[in-house]
Protein backbone atom coordinates (compact mmCIF):
# COMPACT_ATOMS: atom_id res chain seq x y z
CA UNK A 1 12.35 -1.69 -106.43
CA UNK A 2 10.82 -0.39 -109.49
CA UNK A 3 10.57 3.66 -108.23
CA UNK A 4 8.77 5.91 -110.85
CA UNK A 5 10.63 9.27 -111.18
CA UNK A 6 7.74 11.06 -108.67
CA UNK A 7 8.68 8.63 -106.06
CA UNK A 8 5.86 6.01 -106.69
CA UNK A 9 6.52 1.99 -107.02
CA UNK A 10 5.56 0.63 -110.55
CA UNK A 11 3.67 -2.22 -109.57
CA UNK A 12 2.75 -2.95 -113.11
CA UNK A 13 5.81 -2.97 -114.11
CA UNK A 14 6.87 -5.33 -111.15
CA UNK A 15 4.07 -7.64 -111.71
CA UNK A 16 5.16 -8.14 -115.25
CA UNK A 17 8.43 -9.40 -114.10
CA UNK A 18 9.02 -10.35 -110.48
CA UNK A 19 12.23 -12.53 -111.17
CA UNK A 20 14.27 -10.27 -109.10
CA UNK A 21 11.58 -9.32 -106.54
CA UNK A 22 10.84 -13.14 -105.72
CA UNK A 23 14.52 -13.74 -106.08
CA UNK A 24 15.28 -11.62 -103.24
CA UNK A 25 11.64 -12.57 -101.55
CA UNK A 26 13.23 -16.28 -101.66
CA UNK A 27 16.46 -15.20 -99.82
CA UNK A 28 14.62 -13.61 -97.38
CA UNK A 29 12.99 -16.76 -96.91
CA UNK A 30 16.08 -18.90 -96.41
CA UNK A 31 18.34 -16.78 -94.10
CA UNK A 32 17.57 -13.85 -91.83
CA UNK A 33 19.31 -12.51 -88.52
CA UNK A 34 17.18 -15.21 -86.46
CA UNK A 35 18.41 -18.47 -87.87
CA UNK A 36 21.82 -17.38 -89.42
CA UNK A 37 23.03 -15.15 -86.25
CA UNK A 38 26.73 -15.79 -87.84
CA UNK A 39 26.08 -13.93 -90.99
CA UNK A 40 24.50 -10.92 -89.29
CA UNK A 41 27.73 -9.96 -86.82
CA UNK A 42 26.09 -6.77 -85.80
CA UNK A 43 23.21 -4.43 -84.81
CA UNK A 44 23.59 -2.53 -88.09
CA UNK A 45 23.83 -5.46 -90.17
CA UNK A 46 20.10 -6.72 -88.68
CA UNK A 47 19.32 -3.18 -89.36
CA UNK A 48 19.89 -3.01 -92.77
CA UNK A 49 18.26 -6.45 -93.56
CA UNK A 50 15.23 -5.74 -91.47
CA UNK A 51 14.44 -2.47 -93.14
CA UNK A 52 15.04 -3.80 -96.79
CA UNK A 53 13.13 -6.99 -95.94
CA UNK A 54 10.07 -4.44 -94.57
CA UNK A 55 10.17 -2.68 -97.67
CA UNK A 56 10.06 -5.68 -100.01
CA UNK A 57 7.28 -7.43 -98.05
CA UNK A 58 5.05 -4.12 -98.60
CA UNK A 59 5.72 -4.30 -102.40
CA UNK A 60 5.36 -8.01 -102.33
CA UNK A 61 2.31 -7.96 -99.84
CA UNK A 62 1.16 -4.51 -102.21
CA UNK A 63 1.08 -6.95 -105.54
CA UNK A 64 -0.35 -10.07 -103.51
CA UNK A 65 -3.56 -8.05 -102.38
CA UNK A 66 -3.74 -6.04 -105.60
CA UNK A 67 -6.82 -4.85 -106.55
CA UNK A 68 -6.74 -2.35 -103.93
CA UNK A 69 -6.57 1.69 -103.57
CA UNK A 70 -5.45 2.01 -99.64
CA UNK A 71 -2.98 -0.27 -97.68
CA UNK A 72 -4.27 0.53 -94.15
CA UNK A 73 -8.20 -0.07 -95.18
CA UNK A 74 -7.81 -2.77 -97.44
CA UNK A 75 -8.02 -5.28 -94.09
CA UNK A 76 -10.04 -4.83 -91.55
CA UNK A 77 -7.76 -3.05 -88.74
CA UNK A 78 -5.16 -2.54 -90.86
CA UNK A 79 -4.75 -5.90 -91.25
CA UNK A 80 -2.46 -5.70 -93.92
CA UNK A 81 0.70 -5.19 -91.41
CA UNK A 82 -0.58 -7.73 -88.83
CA UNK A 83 -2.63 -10.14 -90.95
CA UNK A 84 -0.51 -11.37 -93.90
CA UNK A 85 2.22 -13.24 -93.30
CA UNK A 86 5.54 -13.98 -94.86
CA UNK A 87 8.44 -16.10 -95.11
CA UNK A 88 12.01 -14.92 -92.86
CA UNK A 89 14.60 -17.23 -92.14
CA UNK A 90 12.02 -20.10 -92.31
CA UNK A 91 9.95 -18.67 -89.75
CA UNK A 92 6.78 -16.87 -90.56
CA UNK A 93 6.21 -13.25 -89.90
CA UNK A 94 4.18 -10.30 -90.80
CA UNK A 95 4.41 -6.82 -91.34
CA UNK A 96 4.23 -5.96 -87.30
CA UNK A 97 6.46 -8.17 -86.00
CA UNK A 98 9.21 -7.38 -88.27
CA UNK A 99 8.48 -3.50 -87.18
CA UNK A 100 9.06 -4.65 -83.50
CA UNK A 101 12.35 -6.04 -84.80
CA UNK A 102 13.53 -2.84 -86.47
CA UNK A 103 12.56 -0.94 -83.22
CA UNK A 104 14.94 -3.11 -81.20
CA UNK A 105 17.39 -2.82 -83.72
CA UNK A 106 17.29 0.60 -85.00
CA UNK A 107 19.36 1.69 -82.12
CA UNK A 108 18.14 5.45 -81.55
CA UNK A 109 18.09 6.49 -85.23
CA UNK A 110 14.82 7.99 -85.87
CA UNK A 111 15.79 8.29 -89.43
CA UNK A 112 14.17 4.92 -89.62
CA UNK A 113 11.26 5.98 -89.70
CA UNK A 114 11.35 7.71 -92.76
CA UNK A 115 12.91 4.92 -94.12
CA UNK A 116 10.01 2.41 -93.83
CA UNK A 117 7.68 2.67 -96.97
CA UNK A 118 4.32 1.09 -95.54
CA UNK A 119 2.44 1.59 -99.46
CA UNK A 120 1.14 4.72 -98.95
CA UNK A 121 1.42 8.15 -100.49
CA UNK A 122 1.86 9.69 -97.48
CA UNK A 123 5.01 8.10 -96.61
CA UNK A 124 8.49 8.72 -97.77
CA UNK A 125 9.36 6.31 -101.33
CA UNK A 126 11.76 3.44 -99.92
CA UNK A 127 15.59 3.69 -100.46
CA UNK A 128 16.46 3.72 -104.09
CA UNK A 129 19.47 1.19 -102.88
CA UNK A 130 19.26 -1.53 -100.36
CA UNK A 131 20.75 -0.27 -96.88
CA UNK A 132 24.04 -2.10 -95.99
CA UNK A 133 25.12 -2.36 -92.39
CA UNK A 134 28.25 -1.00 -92.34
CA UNK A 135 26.64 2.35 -94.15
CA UNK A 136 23.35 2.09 -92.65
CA UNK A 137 22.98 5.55 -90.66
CA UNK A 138 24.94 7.38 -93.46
CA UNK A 139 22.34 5.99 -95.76
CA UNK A 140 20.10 6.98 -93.42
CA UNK A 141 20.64 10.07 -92.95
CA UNK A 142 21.07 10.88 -96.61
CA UNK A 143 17.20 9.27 -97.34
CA UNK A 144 15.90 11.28 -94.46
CA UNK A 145 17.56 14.92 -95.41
CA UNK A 146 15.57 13.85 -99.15
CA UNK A 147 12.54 13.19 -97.37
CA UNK A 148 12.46 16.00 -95.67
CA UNK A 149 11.87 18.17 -98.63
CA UNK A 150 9.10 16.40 -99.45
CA UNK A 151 5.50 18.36 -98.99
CA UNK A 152 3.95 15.29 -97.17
CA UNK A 153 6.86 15.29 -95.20
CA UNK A 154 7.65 18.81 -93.75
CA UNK A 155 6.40 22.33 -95.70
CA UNK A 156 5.71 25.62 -94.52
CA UNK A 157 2.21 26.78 -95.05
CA UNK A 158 1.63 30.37 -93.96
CA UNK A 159 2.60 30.99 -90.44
CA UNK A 160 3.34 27.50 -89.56
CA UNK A 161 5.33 24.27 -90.32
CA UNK A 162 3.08 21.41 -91.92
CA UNK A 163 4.69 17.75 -90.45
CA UNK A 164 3.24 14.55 -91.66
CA UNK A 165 1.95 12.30 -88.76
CA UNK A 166 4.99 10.50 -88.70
CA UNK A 167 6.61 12.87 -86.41
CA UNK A 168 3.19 12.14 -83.70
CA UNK A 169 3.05 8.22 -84.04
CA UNK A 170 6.53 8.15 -83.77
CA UNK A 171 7.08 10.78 -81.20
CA UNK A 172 8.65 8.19 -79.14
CA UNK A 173 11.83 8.31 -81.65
CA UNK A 174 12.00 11.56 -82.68
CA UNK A 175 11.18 13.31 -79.54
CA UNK A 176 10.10 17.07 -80.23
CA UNK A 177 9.90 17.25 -84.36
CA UNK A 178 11.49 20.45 -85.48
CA UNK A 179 14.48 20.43 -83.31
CA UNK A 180 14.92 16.88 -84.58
CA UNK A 181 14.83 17.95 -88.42
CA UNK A 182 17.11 21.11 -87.62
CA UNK A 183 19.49 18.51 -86.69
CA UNK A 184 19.02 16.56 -89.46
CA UNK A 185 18.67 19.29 -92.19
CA UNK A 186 19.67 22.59 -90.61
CA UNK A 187 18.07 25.18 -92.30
CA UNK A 188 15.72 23.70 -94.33
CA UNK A 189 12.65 24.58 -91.72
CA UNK A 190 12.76 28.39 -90.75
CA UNK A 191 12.66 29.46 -87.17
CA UNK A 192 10.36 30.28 -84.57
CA UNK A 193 7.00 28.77 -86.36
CA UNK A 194 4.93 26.72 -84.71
CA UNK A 195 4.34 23.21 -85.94
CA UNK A 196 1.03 21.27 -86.74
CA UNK A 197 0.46 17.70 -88.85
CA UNK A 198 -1.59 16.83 -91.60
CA UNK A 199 -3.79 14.53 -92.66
CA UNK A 200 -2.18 11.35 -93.62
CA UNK A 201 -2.78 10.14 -97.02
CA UNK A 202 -3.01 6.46 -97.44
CA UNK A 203 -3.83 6.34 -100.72
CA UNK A 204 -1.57 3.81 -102.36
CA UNK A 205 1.64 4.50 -103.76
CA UNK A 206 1.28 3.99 -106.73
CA UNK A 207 -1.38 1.68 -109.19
CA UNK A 208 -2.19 -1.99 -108.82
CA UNK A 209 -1.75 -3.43 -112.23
């Protein structure tokens, strides 16, 4: 991943030189939990390769589409994560199928979440280093106290707590937000504020060469 210093993916600089991109892109293609069960022992090893394949199939998917300014309108429906397919274990998939793996996989850890770059400003930047199975939830943990301190992630405006709308859409995993980032960053959020979520921004992540 080519990550500018402000968290943004240089996709000129990627589509100048994708050897290691389609590189990985072609291993992806060849073996994946589904067709090479042997190599993927256990739940955090799927994890690990589902959520680094995710992020390379945005960047990949990102460069593919390019021109375009926002991910979730550049397809009707946000077809970008269920129209567009690509290559996993020499099966096709998209964007949405591969996030109903990582559900199934991810175990409990909502720190997912913040882990899955979907090309938009308003997320988190991917991991700076691919996840590895037997490190996964140290990893991420580590990539979610980071995110955390970012102002599209959590910030304190005035009397209140600002949460992206990661926290609502993914209620499901996080459960109620603030007691879930006390636990994952204690005292980064101060008490006894009340909580509200911004507008998402879904601006892309950077600029299509």
């Amino acid at each position: 991943q080519a990550l500018k210093p402000d968290g943004t993916v240089d996709y000129a600089a990627l589509a100048k030189d994708r050897t290691h991109l389609d590189r990985y892109l072609g291993q992806l293609a060849a073996t994946a939990p589904g067709n090479a069960g042997h190599r993927f022992k256990t739940n955090d090893d799927r994890l690990a390769y589902y959520v680094n394949a995710y992020n390379a199939f945005v960047i990949a998917g990102v460069l593919d589409q390019c021109p375009l300014t926002d991910v979730n309108a550049h397809l009707l429906g946000g077809g970008f994560f269920w129209r567009i397919g690509f290559r996993m274990g020499q099966a096709d998939t998209t964007l949405s199928d591969l996030e109903g793996l990582i559900r199934g996989a991810m175990g409990g850890d909502a720190a997912v979440r913040l882990a899955l770059n979907k090309g938009a400003k308003g997320f988190p930047p991917p991991p700076a280093k691919a996840l590895r199975g037997k490190a996964v939830h140290a990893q991420l943990a580590a990539h979610a106290r980071a995110a955390l301190k970012l102002p599209q992630i959590a910030k304190v405006e005035g009397d209140a707590v600002v949460l992206s709308k990661i926290f609502e859409w993914y209620a499901r995993d996080f459960g109620e937000s603030l007691p879930w980032i006390e636990r994952t960053a204690p005292g980064l959020i101060p008490e006894g504020k009340p909580a509200r979520y911004a507008e998402f921004d879904w601006s892309l992540n950077g600029r299509c060469p």
